[in-house]
PDB file of N, CA and C in Angstrom:
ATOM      1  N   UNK A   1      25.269-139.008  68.731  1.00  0.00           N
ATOM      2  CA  UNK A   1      23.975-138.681  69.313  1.00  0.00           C
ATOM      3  C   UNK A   1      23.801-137.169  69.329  1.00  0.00           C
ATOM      4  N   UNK A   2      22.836-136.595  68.563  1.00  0.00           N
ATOM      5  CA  UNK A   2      22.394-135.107  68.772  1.00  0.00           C
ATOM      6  C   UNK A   2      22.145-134.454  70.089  1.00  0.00           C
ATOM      7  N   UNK A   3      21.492-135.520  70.883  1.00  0.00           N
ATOM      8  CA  UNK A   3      21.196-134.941  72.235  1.00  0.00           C
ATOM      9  C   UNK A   3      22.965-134.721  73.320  1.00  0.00           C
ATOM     10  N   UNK A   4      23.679-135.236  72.777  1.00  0.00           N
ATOM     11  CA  UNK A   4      25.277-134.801  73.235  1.00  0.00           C
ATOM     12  C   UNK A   4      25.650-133.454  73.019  1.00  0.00           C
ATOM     13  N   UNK A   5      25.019-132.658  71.750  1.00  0.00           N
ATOM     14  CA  UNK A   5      26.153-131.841  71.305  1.00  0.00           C
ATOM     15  C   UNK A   5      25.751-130.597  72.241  1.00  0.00           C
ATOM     16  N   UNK A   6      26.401-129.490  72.831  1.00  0.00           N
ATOM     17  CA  UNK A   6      25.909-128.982  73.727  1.00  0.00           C
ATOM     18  C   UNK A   6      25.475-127.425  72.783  1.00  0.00           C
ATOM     19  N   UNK A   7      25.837-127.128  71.839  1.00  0.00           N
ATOM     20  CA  UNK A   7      26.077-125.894  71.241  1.00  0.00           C
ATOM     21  C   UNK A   7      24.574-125.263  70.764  1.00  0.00           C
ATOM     22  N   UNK A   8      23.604-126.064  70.672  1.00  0.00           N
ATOM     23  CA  UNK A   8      22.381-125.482  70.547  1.00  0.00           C
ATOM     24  C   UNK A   8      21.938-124.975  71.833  1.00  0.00           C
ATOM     25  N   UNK A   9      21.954-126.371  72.355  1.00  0.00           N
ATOM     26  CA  UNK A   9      21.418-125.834  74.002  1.00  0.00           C
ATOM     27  C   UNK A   9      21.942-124.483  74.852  1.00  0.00           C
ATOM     28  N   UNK A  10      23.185-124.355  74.956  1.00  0.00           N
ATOM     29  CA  UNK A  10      24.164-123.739  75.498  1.00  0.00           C
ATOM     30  C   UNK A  10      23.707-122.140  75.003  1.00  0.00           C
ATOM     31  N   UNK A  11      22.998-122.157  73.351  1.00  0.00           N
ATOM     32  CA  UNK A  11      22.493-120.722  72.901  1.00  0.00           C
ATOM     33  C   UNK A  11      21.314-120.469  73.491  1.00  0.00           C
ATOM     34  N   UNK A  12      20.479-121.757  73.646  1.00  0.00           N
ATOM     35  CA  UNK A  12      18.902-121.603  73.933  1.00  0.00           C
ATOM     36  C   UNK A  12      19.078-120.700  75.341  1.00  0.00           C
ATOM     37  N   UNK A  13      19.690-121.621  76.325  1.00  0.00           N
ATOM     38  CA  UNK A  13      19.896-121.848  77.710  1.00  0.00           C
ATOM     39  C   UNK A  13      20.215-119.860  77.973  1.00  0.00           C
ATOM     40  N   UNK A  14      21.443-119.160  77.610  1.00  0.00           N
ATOM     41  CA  UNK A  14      21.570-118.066  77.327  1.00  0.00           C
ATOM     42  C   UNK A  14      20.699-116.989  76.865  1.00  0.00           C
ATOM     43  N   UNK A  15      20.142-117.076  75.470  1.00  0.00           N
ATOM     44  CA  UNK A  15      19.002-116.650  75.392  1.00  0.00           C
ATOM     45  C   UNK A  15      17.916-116.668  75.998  1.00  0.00           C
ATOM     46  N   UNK A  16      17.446-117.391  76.664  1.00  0.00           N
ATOM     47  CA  UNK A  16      16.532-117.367  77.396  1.00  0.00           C
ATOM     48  C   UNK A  16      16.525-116.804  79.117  1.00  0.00           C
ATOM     49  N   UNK A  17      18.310-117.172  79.132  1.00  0.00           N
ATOM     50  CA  UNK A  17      18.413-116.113  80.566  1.00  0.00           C
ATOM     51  C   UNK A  17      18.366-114.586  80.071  1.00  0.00           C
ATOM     52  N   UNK A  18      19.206-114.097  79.345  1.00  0.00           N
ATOM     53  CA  UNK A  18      18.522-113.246  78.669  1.00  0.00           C
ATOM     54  C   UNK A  18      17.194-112.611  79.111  1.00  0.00           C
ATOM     55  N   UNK A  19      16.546-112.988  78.144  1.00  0.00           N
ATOM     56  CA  UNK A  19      15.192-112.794  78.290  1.00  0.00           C
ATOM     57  C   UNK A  19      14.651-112.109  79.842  1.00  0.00           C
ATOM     58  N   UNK A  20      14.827-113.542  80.497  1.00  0.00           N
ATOM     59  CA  UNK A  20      14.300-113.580  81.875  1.00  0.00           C
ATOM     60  C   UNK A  20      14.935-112.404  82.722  1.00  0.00           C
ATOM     61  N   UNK A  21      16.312-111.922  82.084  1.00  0.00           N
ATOM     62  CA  UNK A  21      17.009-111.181  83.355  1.00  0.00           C
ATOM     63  C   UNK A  21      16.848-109.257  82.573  1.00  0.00           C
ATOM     64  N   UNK A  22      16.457-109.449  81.582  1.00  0.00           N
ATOM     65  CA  UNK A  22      16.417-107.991  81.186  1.00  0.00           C
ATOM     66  C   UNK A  22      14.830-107.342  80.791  1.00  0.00           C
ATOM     67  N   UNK A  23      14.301-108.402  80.139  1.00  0.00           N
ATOM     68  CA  UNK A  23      13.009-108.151  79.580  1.00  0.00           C
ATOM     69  C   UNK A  23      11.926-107.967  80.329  1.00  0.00           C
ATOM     70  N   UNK A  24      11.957-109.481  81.001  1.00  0.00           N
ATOM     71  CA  UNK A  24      10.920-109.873  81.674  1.00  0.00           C
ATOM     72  C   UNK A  24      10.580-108.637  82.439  1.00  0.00           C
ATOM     73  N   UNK A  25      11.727-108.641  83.918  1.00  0.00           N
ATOM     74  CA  UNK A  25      11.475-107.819  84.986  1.00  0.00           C
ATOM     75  C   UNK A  25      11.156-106.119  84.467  1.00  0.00           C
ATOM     76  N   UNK A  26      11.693-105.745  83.489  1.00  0.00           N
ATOM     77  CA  UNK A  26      11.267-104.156  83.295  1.00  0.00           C
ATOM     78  C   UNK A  26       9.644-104.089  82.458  1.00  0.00           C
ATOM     79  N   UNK A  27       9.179-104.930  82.135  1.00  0.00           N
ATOM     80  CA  UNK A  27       7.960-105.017  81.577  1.00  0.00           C
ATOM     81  C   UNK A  27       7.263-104.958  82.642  1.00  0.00           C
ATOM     82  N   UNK A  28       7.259-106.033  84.136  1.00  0.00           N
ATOM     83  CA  UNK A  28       6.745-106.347  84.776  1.00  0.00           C
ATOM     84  C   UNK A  28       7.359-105.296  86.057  1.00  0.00           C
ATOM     85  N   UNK A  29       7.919-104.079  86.418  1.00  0.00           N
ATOM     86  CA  UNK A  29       7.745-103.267  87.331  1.00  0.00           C
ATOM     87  C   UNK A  29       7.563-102.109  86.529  1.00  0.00           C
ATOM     88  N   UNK A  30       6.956-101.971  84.933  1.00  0.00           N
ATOM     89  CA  UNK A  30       6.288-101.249  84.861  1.00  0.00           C
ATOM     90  C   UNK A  30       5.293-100.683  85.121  1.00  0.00           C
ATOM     91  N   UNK A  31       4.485-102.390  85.420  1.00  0.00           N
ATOM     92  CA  UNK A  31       2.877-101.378  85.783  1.00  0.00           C
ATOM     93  C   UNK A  31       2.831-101.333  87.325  1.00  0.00           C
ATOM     94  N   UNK A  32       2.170-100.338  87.647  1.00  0.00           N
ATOM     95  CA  UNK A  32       1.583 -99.843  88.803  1.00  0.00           C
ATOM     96  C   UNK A  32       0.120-100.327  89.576  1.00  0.00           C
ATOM     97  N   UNK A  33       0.179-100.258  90.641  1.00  0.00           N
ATOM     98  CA  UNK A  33      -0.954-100.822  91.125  1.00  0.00           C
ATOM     99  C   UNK A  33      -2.262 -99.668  90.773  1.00  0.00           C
ATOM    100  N   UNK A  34      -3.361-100.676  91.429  1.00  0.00           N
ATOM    101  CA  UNK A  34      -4.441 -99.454  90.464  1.00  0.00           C
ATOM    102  C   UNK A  34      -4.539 -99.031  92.043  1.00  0.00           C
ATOM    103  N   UNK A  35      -4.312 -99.504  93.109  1.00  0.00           N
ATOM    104  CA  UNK A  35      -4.813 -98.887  94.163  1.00  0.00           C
ATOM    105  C   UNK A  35      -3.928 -98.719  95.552  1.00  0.00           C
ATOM    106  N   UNK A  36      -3.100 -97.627  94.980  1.00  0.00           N
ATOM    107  CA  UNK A  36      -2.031 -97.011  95.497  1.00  0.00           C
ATOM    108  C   UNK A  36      -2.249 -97.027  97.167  1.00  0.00           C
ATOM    109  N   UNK A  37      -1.349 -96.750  98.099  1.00  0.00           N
ATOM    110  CA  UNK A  37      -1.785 -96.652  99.237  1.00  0.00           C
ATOM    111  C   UNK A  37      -1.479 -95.309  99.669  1.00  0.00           C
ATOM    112  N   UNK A  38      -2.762 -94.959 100.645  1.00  0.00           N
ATOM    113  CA  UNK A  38      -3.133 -93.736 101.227  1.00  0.00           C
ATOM    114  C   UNK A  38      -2.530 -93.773 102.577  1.00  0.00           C
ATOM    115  N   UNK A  39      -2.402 -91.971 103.004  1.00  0.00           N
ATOM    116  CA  UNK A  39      -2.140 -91.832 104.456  1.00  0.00           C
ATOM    117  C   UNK A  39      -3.026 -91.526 105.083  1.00  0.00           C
ATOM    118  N   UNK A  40      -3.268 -92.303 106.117  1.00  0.00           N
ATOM    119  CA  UNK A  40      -3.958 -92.057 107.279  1.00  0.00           C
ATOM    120  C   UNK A  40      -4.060 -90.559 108.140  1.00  0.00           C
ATOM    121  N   UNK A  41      -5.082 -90.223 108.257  1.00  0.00           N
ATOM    122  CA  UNK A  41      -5.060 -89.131 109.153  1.00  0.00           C
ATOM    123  C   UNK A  41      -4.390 -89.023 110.657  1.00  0.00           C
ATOM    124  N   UNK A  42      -3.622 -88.496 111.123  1.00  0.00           N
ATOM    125  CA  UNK A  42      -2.791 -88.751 112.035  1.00  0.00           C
ATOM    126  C   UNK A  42      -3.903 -88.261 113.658  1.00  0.00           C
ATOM    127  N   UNK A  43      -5.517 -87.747 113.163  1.00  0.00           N
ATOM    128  CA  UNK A  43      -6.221 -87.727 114.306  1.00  0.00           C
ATOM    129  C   UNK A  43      -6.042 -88.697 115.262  1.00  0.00           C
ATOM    130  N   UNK A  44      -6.233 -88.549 116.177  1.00  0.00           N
ATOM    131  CA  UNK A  44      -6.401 -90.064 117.104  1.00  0.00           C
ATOM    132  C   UNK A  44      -7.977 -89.906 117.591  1.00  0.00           C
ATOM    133  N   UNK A  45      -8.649 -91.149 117.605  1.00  0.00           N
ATOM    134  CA  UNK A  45     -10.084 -90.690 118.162  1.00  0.00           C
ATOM    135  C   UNK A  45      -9.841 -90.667 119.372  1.00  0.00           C
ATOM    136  N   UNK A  46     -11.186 -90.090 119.819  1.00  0.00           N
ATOM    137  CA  UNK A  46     -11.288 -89.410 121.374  1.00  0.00           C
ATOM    138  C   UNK A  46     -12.005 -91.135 121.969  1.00  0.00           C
ATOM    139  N   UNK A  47     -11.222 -91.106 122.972  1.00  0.00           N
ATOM    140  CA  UNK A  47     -11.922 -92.109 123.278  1.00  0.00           C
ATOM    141  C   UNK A  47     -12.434 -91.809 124.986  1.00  0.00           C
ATOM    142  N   UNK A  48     -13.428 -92.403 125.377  1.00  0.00           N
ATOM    143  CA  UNK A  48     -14.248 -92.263 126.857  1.00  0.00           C
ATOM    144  C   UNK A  48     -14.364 -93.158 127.591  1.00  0.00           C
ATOM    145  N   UNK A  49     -14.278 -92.991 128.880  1.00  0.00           N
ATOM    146  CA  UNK A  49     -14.765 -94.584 129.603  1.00  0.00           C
ATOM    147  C   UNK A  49     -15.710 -95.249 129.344  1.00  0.00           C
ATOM    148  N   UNK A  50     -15.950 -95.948 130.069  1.00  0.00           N
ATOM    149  CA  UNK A  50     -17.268 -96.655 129.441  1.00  0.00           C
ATOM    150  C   UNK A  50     -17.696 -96.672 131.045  1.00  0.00           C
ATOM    151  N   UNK A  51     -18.728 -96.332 131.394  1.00  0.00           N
ATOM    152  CA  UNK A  51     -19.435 -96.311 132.644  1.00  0.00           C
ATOM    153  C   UNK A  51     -20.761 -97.534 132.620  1.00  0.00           C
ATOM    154  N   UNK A  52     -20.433 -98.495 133.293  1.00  0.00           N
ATOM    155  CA  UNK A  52     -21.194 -99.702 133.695  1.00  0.00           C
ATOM    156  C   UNK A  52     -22.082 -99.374 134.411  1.00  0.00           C
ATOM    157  N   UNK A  53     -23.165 -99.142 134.270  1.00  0.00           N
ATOM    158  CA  UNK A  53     -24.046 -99.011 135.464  1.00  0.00           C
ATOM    159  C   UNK A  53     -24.523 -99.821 136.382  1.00  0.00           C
ATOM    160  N   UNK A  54     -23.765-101.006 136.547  1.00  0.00           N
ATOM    161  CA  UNK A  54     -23.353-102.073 137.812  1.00  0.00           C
ATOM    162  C   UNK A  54     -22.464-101.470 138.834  1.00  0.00           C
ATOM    163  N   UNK A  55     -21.352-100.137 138.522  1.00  0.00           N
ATOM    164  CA  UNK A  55     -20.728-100.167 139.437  1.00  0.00           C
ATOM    165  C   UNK A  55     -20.631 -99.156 139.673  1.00  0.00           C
TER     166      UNK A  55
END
């Protein structure tokens, strides 16, 4: 039975980790986001009471 012999598979199986463990990931943390993140201004707003004119 062909589907027994392990020696094709065993190359595929390899090659293809391969692939997945060297290729893939440096292709894919090549690109960069288009919309980087910014720093916040470290102002703090002014903030006020709030006066109810009930009380």
């Amino acid at each position: 039975m062909p589907h027994l012999n392990p020696a094709p598979w065993f190359a595929i199986l390899l090659f293809s980790w391969l692939v997945f463990l060297t290729i893939i990931p440096t292709k894919v943390m090549s690109h960069t986001s288009p919309n980087e993140p910014i720093t916040l201004d470290s102002e703090k707003h002014k903030t006020e009471p709030w006066n109810w004119p009930w009380q």
